[in-house]
N, C-alpha and C. Protein backbone atom coordinates (compact mmCIF):
# COMPACT_ATOMS: atom_id res chain seq x y z
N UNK A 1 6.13 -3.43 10.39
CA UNK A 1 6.31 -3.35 8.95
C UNK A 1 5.15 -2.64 8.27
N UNK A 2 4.17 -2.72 9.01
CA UNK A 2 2.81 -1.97 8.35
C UNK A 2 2.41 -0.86 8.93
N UNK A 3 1.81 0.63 8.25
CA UNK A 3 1.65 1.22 8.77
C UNK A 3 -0.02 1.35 8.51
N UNK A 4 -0.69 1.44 9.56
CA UNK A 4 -2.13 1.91 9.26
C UNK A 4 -2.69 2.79 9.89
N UNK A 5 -2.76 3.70 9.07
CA UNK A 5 -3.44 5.22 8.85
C UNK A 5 -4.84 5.34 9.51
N UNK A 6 -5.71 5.06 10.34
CA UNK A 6 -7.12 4.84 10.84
C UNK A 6 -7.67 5.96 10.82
N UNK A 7 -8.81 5.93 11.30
CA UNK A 7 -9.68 7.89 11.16
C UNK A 7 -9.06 8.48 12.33
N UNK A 8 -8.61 8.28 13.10
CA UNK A 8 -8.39 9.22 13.78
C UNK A 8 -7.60 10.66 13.62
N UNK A 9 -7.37 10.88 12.50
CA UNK A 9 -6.99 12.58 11.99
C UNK A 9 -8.05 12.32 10.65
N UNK A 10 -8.30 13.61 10.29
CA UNK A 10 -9.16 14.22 9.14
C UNK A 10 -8.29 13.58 8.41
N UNK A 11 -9.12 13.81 7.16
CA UNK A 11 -8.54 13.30 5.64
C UNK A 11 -7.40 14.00 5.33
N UNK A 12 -7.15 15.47 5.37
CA UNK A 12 -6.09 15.79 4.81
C UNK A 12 -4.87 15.93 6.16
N UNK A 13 -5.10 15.73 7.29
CA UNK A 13 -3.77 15.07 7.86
C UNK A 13 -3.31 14.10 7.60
N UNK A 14 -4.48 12.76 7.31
CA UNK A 14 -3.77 11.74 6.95
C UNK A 14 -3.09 11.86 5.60
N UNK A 15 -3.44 12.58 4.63
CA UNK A 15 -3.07 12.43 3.63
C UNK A 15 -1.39 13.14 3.40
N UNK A 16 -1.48 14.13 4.21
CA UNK A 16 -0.19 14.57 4.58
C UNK A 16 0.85 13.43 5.54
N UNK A 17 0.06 12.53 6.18
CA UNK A 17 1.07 11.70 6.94
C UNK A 17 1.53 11.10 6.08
N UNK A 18 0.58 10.30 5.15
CA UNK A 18 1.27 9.32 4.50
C UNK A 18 1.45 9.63 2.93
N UNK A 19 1.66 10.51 2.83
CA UNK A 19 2.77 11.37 1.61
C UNK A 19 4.14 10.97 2.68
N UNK A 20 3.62 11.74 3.79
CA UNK A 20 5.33 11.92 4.53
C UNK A 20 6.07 10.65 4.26
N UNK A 21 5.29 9.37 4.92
CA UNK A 21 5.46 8.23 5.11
C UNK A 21 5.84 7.31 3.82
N UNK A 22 5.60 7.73 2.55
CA UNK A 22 5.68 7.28 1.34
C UNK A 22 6.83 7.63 1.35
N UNK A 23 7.54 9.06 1.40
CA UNK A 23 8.88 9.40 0.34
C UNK A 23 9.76 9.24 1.80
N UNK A 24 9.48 9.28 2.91
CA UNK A 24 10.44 8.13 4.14
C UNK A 24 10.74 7.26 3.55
N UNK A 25 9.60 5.96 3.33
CA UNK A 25 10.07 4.63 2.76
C UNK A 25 10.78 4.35 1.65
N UNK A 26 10.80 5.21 0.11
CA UNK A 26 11.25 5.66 -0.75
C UNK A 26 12.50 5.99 -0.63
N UNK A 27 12.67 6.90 -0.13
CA UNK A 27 14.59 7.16 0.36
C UNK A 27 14.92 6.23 0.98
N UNK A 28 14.38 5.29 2.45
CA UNK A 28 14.83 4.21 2.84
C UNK A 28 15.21 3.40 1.55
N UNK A 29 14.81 2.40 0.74
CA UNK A 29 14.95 1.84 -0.09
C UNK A 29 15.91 2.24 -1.05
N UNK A 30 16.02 3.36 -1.14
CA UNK A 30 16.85 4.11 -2.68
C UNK A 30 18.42 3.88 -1.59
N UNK A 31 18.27 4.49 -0.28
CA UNK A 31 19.34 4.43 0.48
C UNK A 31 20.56 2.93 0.26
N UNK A 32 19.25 2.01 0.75
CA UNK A 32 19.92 0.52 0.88
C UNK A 32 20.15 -0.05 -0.11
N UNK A 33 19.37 0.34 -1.22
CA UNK A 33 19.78 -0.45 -2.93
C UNK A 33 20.04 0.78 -3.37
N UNK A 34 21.33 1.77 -3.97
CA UNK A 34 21.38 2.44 -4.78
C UNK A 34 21.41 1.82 -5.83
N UNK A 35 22.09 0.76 -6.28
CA UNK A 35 21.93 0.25 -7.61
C UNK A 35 21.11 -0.21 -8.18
N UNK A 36 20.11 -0.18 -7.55
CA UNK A 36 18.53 -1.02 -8.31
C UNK A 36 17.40 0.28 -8.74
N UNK A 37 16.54 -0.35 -9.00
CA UNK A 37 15.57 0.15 -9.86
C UNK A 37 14.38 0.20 -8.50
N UNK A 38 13.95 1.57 -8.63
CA UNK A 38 12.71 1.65 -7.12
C UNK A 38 11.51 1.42 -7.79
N UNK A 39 10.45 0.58 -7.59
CA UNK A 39 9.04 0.76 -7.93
C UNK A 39 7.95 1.00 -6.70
N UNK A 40 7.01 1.48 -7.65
CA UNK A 40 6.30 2.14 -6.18
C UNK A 40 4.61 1.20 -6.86
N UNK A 41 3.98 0.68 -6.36
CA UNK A 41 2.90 -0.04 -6.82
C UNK A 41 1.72 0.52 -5.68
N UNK A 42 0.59 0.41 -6.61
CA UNK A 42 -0.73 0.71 -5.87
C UNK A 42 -1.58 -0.16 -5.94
N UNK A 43 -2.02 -0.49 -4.74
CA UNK A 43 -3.20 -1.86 -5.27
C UNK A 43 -4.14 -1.58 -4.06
N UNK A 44 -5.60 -1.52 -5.60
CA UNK A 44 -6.87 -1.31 -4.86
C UNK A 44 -7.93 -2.35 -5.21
N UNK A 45 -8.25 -2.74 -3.84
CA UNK A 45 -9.20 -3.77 -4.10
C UNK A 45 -10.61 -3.19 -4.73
N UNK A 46 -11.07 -3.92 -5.69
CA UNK A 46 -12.06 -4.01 -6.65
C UNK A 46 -13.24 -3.97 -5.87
N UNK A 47 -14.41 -3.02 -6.00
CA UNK A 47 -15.58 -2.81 -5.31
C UNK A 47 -15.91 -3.04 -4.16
N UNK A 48 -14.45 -2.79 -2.89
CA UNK A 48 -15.10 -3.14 -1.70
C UNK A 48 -15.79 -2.67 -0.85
N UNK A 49 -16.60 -1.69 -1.52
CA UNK A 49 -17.14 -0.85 -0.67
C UNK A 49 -18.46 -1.65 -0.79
N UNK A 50 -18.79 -2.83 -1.86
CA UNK A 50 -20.03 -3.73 -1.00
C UNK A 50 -19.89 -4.42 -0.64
N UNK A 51 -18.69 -5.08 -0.19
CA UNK A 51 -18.45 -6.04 0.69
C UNK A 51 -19.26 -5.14 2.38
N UNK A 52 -18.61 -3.75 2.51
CA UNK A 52 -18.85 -3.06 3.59
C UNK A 52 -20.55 -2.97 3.85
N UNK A 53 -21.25 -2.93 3.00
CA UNK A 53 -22.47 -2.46 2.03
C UNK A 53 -23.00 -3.71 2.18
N UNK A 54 -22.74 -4.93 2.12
CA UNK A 54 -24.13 -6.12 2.05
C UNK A 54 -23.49 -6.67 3.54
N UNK A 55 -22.34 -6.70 3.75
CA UNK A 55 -21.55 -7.76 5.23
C UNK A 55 -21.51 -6.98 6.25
N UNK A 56 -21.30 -5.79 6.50
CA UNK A 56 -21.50 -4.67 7.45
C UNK A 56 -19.90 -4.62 7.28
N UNK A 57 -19.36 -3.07 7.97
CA UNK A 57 -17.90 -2.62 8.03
C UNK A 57 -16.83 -3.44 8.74
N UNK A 58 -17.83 -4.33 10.27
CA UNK A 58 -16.78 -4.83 10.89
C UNK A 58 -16.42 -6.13 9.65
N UNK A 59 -17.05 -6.41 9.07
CA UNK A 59 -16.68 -7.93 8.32
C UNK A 59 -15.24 -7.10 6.89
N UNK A 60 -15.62 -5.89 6.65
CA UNK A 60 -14.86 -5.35 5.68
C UNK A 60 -13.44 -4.74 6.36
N UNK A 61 -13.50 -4.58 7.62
CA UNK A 61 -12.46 -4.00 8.11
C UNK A 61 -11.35 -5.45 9.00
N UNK A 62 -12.21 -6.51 8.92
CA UNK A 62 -11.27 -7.52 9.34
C UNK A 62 -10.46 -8.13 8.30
N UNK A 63 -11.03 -8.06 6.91
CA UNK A 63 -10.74 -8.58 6.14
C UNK A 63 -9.24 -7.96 5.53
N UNK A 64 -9.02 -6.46 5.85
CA UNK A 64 -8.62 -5.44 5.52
C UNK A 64 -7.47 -5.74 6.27
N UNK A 65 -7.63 -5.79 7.88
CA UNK A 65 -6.41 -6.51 8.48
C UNK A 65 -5.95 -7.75 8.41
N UNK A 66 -6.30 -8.86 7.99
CA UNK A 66 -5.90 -9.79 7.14
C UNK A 66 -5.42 -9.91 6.06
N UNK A 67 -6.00 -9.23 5.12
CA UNK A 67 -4.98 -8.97 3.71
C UNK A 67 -4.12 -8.35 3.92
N UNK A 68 -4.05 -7.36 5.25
CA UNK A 68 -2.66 -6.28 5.25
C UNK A 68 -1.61 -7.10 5.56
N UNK A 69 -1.74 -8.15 7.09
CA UNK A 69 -0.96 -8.74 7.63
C UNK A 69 -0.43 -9.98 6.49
N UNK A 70 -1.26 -10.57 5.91
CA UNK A 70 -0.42 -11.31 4.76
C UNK A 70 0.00 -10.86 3.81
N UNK A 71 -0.33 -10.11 3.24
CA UNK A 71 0.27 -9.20 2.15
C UNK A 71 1.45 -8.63 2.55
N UNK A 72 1.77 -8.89 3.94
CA UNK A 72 3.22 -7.88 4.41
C UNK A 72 4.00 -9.42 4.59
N UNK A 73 3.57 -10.45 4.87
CA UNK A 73 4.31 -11.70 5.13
C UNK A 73 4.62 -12.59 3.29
N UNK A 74 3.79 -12.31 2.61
CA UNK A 74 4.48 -12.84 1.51
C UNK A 74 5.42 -11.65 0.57
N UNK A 75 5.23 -10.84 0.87
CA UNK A 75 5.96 -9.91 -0.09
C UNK A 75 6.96 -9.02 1.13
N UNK A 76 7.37 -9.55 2.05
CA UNK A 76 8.37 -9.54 2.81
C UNK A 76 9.45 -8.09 2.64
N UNK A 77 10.13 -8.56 1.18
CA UNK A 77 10.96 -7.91 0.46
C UNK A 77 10.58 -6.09 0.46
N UNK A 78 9.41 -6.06 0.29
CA UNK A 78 8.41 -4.45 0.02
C UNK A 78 8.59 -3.85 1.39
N UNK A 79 8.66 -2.02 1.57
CA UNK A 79 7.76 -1.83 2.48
C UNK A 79 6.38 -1.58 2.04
N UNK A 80 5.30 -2.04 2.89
CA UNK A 80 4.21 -1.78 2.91
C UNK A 80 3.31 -1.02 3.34
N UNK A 81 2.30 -0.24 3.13
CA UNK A 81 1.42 0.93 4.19
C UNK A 81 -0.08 0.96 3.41
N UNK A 82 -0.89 0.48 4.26
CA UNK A 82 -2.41 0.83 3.73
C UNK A 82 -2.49 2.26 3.55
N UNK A 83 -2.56 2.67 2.24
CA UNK A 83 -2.95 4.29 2.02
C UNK A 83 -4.29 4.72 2.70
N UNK A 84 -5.46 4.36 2.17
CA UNK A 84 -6.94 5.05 2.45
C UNK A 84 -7.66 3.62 2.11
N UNK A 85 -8.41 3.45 2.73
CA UNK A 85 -9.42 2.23 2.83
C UNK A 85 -8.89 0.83 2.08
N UNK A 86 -9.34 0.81 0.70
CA UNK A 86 -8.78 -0.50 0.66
C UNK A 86 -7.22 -0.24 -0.70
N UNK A 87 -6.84 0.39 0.08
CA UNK A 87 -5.82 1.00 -1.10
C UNK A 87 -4.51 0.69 -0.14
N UNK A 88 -3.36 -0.28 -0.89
CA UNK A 88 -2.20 -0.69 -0.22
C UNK A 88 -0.93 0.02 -1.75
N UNK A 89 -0.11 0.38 -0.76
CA UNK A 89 1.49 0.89 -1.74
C UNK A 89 2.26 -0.17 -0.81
N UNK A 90 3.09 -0.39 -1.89
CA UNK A 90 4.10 -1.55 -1.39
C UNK A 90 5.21 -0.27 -2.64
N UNK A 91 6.53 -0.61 -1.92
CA UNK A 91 7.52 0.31 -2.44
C UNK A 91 8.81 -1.11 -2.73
N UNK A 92 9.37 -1.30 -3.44
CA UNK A 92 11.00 -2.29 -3.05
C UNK A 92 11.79 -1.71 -4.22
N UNK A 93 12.74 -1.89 -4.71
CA UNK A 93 13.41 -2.50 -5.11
C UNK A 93 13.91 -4.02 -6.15
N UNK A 94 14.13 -3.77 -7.41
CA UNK A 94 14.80 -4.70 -8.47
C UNK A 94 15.93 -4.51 -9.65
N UNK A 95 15.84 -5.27 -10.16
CA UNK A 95 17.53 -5.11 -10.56
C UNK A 95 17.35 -5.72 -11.92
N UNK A 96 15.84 -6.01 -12.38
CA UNK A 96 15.82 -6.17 -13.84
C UNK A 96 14.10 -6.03 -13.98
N UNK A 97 13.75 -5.55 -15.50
CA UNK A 97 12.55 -5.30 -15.19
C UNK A 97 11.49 -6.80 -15.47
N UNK A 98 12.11 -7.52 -15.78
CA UNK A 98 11.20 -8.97 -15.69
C UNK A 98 10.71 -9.05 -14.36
N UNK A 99 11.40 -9.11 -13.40
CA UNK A 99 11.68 -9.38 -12.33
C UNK A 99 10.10 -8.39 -11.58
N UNK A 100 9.80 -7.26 -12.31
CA UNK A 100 8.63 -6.54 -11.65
C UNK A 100 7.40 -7.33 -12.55
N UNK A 101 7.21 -7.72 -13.51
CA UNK A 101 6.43 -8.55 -14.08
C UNK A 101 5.88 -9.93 -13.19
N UNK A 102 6.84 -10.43 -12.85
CA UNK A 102 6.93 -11.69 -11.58
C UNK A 102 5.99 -11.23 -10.48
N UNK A 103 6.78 -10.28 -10.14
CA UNK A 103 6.06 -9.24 -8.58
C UNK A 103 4.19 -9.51 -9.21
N UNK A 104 4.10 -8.65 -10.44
CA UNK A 104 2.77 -7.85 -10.50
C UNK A 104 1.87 -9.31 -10.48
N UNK A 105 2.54 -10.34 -11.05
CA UNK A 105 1.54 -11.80 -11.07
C UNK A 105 1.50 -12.52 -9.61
N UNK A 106 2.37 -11.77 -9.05
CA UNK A 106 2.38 -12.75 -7.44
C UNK A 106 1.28 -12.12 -6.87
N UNK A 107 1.47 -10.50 -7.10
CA UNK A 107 0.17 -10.29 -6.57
C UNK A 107 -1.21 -10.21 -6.90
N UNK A 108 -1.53 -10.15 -8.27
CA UNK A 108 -2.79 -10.55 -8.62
C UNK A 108 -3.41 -12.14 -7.95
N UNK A 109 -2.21 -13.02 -8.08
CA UNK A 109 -2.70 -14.28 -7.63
C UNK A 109 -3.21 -14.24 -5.98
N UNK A 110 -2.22 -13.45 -5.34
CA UNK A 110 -2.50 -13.42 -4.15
C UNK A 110 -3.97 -12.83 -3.73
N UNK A 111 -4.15 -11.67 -4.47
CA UNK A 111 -5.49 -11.07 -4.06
C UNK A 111 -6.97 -11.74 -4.45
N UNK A 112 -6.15 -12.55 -5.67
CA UNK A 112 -7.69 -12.86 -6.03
C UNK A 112 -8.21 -14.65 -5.35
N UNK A 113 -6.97 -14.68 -4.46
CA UNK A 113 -7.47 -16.46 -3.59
C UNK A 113 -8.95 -15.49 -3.35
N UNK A 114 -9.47 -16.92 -2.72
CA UNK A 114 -10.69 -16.92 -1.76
C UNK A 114 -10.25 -16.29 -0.14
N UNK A 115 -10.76 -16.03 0.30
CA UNK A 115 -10.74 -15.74 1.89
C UNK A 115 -12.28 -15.72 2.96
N UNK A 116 -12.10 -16.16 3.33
CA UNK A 116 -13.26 -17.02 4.22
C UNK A 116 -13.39 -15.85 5.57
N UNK A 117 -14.10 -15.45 5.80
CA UNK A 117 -14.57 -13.92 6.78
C UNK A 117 -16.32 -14.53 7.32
N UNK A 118 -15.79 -14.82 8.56
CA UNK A 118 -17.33 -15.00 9.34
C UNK A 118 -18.15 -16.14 8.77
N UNK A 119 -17.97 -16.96 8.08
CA UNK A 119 -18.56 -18.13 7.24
C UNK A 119 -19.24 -17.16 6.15
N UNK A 120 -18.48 -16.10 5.92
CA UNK A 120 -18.19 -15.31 4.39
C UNK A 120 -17.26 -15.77 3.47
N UNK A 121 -17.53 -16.58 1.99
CA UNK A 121 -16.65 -16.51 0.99
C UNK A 121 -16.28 -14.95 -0.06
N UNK A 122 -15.00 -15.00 0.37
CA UNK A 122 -14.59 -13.61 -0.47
C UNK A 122 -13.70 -13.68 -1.53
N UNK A 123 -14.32 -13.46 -2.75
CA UNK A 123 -12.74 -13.73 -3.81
C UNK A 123 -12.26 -12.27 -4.68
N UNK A 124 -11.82 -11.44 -3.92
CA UNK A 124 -11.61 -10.21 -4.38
C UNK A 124 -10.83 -10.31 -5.34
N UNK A 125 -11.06 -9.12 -6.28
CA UNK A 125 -9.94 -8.46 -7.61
C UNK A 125 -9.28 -7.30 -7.20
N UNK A 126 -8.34 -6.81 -7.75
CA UNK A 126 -7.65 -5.23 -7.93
C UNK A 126 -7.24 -5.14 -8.91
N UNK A 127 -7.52 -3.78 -8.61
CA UNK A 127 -6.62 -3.05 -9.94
C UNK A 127 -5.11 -2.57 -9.57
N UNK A 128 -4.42 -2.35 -10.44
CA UNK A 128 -2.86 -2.16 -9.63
C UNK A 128 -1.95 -1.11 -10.70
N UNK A 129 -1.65 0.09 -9.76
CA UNK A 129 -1.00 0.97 -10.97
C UNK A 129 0.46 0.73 -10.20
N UNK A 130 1.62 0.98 -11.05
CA UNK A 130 2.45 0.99 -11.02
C UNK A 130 3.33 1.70 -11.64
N UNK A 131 4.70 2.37 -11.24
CA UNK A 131 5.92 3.49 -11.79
C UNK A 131 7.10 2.97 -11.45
N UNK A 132 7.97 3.34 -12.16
CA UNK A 132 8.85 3.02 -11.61
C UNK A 132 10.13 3.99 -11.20
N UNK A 133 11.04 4.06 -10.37
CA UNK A 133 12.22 4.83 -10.41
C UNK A 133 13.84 4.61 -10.93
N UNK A 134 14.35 4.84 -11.84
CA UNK A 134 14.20 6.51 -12.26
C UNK A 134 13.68 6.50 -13.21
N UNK A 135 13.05 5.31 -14.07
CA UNK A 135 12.74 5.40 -15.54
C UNK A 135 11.09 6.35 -16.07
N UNK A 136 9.81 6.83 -14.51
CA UNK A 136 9.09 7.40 -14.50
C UNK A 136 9.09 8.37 -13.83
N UNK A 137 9.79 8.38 -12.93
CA UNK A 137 9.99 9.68 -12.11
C UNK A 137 11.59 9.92 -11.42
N UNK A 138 11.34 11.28 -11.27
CA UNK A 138 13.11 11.53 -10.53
C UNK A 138 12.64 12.09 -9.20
N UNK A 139 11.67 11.76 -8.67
CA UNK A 139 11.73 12.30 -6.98
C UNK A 139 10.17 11.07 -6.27
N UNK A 140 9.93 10.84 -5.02
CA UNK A 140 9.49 10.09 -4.43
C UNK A 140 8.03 10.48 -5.18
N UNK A 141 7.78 12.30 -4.42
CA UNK A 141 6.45 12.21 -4.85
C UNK A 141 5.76 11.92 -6.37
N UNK A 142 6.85 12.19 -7.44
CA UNK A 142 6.71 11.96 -9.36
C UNK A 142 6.28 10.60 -8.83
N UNK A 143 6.73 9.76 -8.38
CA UNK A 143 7.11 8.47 -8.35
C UNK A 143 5.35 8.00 -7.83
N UNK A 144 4.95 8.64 -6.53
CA UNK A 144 3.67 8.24 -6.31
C UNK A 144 2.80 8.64 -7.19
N UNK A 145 2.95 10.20 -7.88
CA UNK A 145 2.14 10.49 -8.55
C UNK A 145 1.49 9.64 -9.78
N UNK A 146 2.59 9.30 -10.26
CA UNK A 146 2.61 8.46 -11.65
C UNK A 146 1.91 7.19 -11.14
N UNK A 147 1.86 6.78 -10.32
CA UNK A 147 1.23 4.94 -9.72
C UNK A 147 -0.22 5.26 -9.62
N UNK A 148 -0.45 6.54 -8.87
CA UNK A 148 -2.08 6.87 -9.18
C UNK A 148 -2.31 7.35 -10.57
N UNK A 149 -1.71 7.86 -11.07
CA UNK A 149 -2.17 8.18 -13.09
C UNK A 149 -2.30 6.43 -13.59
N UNK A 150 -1.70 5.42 -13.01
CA UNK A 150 -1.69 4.03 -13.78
C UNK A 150 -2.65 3.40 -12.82
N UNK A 151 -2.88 3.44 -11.68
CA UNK A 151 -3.88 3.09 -11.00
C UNK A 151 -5.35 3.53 -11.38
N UNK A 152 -5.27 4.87 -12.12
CA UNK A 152 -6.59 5.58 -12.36
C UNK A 152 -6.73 4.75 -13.71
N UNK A 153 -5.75 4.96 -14.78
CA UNK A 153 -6.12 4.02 -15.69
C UNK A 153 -6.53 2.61 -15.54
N UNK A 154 -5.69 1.70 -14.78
CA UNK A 154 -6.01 0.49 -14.58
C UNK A 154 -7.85 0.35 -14.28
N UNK A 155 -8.36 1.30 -13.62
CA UNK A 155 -9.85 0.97 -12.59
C UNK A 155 -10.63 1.21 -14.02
N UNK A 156 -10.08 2.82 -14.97
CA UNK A 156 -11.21 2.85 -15.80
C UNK A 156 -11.30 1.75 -16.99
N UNK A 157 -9.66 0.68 -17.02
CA UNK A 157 -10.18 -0.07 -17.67
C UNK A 157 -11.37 -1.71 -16.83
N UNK A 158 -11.43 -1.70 -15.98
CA UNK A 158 -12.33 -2.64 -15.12
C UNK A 158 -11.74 -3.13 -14.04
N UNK A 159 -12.23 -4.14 -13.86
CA UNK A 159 -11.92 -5.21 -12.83
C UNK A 159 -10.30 -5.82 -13.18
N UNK A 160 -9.79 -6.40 -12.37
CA UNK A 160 -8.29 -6.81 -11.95
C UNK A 160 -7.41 -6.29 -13.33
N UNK A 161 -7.22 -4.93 -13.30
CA UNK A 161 -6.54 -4.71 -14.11
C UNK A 161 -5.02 -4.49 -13.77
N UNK A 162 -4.31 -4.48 -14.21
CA UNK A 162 -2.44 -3.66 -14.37
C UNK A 162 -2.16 -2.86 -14.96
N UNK A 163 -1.72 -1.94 -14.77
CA UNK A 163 -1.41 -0.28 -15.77
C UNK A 163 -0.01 -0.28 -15.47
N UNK A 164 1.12 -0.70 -16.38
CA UNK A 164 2.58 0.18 -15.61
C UNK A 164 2.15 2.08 -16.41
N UNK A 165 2.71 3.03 -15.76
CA UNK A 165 2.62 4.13 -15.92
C UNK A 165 3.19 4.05 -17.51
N UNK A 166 2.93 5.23 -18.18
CA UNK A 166 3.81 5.78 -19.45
C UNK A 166 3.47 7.06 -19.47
N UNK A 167 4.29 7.76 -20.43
CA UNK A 167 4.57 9.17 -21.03
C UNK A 167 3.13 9.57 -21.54
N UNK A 168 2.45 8.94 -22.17
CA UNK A 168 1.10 8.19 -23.10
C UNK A 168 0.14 9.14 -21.90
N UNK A 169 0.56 7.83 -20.82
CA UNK A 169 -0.83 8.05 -19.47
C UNK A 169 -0.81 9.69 -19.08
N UNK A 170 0.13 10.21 -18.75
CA UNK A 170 0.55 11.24 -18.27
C UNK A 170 0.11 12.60 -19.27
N UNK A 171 0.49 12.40 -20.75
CA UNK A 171 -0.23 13.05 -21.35
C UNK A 171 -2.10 13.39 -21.68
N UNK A 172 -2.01 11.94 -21.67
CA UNK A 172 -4.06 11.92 -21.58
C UNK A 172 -4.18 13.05 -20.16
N UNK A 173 -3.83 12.46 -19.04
CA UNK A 173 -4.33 13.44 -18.01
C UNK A 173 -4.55 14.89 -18.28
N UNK A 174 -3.05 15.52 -19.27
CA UNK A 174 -2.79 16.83 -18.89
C UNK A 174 -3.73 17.31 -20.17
N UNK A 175 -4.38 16.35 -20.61
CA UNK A 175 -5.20 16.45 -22.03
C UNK A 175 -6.51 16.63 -21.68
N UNK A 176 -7.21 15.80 -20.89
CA UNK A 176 -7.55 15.69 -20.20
C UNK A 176 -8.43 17.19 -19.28
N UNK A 177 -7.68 17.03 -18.06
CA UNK A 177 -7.20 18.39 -17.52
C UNK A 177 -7.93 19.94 -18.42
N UNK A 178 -7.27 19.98 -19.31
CA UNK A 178 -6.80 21.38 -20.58
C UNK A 178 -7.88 21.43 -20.95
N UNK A 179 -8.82 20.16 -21.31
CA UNK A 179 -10.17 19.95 -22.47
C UNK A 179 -11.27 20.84 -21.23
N UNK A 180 -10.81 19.73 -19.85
CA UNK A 180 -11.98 20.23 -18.56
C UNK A 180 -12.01 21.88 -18.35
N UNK A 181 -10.54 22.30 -18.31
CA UNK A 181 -10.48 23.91 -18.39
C UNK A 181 -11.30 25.03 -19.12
N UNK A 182 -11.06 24.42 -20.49
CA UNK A 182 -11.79 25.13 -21.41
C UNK A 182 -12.89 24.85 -21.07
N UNK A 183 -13.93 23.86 -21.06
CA UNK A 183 -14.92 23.43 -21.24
C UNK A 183 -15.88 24.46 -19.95
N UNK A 184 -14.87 24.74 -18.88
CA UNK A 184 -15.23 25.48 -17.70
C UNK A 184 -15.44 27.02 -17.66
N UNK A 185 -14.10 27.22 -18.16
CA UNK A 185 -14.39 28.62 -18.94
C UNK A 185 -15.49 29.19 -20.35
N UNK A 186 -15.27 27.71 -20.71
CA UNK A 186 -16.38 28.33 -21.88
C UNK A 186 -17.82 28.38 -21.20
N UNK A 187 -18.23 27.96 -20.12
CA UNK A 187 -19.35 28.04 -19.66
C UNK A 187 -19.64 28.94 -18.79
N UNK A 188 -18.70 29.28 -17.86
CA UNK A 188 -18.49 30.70 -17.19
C UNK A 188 -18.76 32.04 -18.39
N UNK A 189 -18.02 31.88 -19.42
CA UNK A 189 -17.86 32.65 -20.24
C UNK A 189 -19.29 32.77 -21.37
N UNK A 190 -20.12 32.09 -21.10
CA UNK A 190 -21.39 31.75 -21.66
C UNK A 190 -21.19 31.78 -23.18
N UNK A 191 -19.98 30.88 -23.46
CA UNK A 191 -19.54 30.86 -25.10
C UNK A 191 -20.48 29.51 -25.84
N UNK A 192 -21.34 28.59 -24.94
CA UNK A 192 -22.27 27.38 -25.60
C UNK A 192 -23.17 27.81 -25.30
């Protein structure tokens, strides 16, 4: 049920695998529920790169297979795939949008228990972007894209945040984006 991506290919093979592997699972799902609603969720654990940083990697990378393996046993329903370090997409299926509200609190609760690593107490946060299909995107990759635009928002607003995507988010980016352009050219262009 889980797929994990490890170093063994460079960054941008993996990143090409699991694009592949995203809009696989995506059509799987759209396949078996045409009548439901697809969401695609991103959830990144909150500063674990000092967990890696004060506990050493093996204590951060067990922990990593533990949250994967339960995180795939309570949310059953999802497919699941660790993207890049501590970054998990879970993809399913619903049939009303309360019903993803439910989801997003099961998993905040879930991430933020305690977990006990080496006579290590760990009580992690995430941030969690989320899209949905068809109401944010009309193809797999719109669909991932938009979960990292609400994921990026969620982190810059702090610790255990939730972002569902909007029209809003999507515009800041390309706003965003346009301001960085100019700002690039005007300096190339020695216009400040």
């Amino acid at each position: 049920k889980t797929n994990f991506l490890f170093d063994s290919f460079d960054k941008e093979r993996r990143k090409t695998a699991s694009l592949y592997y995203f809009d696989m699972m995506f059509l799987e799902v759209l396949v078996t529920r045409i009548d439901s609603i697809a969401k695609g969720i991103i959830v990144d654990i909150d500063n674990f790169k000092q967990v890696n940083n004060v506990y050493d990697h093996f204590v951060g990378d067990e922990f990593l297979k533990r949250f994967s393996s339960e995180l795939v046993q309570v949310f059953d329903r999802y497919k699941i795939f660790r993207w890049f370090g501590d970054e998990f997409i879970l993809v399913g299926t619903f049939e009303d949008y309360n019903l993803l509200h439910d989801d997003l609190k099961k998993i905040i609760l879930f991430t933020n228990q305690s977990w006990s690593l080496e006579k290590i107490e760990y009580k992690p946060t995430a941030c969690i972007g989320v899209a949905t299909y068809p109401k944010d995107a009309s193809s797999s990759m719109e669909l991932f894209k938009n979960a990292e635009i609400a994921l990026f928002d969620a982190k810059q607003k702090g610790i255990s945040q939730v972002t569902l995507f909007s029209s809003n988010l999507l515009n800041k980016v390309i706003e965003d984006e346009e301001m960085t352009r100019k700002i690039d050219d005007g300096l190339r262009n020695n216009l400040f």
